[in-house]
C-alpha atoms as a PDB file:
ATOM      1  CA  UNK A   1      51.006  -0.612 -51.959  1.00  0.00           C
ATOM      2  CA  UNK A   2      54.379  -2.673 -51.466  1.00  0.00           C
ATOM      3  CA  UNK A   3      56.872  -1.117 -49.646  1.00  0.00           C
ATOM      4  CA  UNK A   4      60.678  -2.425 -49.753  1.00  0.00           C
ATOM      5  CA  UNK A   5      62.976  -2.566 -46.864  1.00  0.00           C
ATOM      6  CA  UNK A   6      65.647   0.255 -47.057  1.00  0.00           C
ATOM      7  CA  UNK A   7      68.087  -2.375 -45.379  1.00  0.00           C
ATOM      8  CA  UNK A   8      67.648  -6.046 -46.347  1.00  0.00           C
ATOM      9  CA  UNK A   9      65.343  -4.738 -49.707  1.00  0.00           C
ATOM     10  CA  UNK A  10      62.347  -7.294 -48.089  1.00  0.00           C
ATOM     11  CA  UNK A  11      58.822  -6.229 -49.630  1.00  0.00           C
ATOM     12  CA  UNK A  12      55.979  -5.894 -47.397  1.00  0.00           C
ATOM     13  CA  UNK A  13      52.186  -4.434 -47.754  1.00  0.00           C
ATOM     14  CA  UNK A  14      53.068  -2.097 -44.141  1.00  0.00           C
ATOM     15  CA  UNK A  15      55.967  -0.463 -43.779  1.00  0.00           C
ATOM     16  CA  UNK A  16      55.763  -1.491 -40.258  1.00  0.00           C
ATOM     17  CA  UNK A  17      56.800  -5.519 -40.915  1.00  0.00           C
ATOM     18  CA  UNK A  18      60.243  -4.380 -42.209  1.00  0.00           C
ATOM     19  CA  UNK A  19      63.654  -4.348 -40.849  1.00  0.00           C
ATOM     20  CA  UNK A  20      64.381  -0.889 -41.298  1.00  0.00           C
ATOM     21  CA  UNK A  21      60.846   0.773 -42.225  1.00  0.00           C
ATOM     22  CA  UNK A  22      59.846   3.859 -43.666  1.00  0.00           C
ATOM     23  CA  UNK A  23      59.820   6.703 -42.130  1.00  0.00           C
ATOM     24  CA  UNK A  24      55.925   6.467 -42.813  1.00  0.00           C
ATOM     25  CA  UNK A  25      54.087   6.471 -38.215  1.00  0.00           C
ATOM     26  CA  UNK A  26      51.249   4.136 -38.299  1.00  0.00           C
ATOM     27  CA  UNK A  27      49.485   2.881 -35.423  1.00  0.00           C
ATOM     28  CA  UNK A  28      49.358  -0.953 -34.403  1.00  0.00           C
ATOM     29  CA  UNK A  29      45.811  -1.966 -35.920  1.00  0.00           C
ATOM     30  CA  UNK A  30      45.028  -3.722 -32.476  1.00  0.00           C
ATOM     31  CA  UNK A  31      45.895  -1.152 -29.659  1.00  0.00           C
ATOM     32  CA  UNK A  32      46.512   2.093 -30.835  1.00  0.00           C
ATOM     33  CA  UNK A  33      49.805   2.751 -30.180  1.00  0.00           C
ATOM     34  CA  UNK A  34      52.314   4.170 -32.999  1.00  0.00           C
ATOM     35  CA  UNK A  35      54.213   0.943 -34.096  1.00  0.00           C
ATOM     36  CA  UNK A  36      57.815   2.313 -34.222  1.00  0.00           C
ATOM     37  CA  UNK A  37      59.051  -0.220 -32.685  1.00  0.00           C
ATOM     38  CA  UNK A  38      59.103  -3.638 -35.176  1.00  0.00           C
ATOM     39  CA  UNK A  39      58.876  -5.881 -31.910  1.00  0.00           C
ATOM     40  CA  UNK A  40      55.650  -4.629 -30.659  1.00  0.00           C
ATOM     41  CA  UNK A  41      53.000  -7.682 -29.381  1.00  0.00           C
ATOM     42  CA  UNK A  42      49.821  -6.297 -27.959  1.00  0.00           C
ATOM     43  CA  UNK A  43      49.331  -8.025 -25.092  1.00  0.00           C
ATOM     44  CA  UNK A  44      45.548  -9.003 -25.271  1.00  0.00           C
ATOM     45  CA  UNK A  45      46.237 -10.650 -28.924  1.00  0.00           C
ATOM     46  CA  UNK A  46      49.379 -12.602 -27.555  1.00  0.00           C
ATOM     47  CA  UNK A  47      47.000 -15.553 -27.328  1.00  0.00           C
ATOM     48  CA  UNK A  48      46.256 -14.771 -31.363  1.00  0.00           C
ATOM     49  CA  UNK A  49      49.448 -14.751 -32.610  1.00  0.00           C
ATOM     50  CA  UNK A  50      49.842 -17.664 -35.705  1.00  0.00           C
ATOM     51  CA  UNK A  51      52.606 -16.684 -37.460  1.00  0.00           C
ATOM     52  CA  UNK A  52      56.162 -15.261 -37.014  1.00  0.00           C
ATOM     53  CA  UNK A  53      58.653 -13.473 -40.415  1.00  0.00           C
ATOM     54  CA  UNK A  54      61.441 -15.621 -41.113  1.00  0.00           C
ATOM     55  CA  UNK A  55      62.992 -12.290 -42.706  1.00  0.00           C
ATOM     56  CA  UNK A  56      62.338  -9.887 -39.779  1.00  0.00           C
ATOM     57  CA  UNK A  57      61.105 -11.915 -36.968  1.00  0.00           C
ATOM     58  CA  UNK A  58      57.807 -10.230 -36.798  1.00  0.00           C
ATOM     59  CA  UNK A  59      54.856 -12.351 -35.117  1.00  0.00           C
ATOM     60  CA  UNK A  60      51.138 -11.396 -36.092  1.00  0.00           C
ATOM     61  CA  UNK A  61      47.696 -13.212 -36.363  1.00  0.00           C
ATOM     62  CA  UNK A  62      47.334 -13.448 -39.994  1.00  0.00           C
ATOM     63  CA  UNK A  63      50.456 -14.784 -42.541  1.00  0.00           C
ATOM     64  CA  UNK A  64      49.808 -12.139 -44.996  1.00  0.00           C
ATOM     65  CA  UNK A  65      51.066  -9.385 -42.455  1.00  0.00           C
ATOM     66  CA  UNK A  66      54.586 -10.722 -42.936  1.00  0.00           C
ATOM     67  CA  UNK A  67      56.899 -10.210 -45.561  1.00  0.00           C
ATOM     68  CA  UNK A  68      57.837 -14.024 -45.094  1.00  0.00           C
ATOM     69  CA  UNK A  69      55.949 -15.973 -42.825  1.00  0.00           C
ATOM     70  CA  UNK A  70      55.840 -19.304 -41.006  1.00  0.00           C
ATOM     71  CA  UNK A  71      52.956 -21.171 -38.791  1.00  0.00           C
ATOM     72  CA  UNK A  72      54.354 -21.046 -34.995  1.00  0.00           C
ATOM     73  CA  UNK A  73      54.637 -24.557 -33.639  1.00  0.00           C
END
């Protein structure tokens, strides 16, 4: 499912890795907590993190958890 970002109208497959998500609580796939906030890093997969959003400035391990991704350094 592609959701679209209710502020900059960004598509992503989580509505999570947007700007201005949906209203939609999921929990960060690595720790647990609910991910309400967009900056969230998990500190034991700091280390792991590849890629960062050009749209939303999102960092995660793979590319295809960002709406618009780039390789970090």
């Amino acid at each position: 499912m592609t959701y679209t970002c209710k502020r900059c109208g960004a598509l992503a497959n989580a509505p999570g890795h947007l700007c201005q998500p949906c209203n939609d609580r999921q929990k960060c796939r690595f720790c647990g907590r609910p991910d309400s906030d967009r900056r969230h890093v998990c500190k034991s997969k700091l280390e792991e993190m590849r890629y960062v959003c050009n749209g939303c400035g999102r960092i995660a391990t793979d590319a295809e958890l960002l709406c618009r991704p780039e390789a970090i350094g």
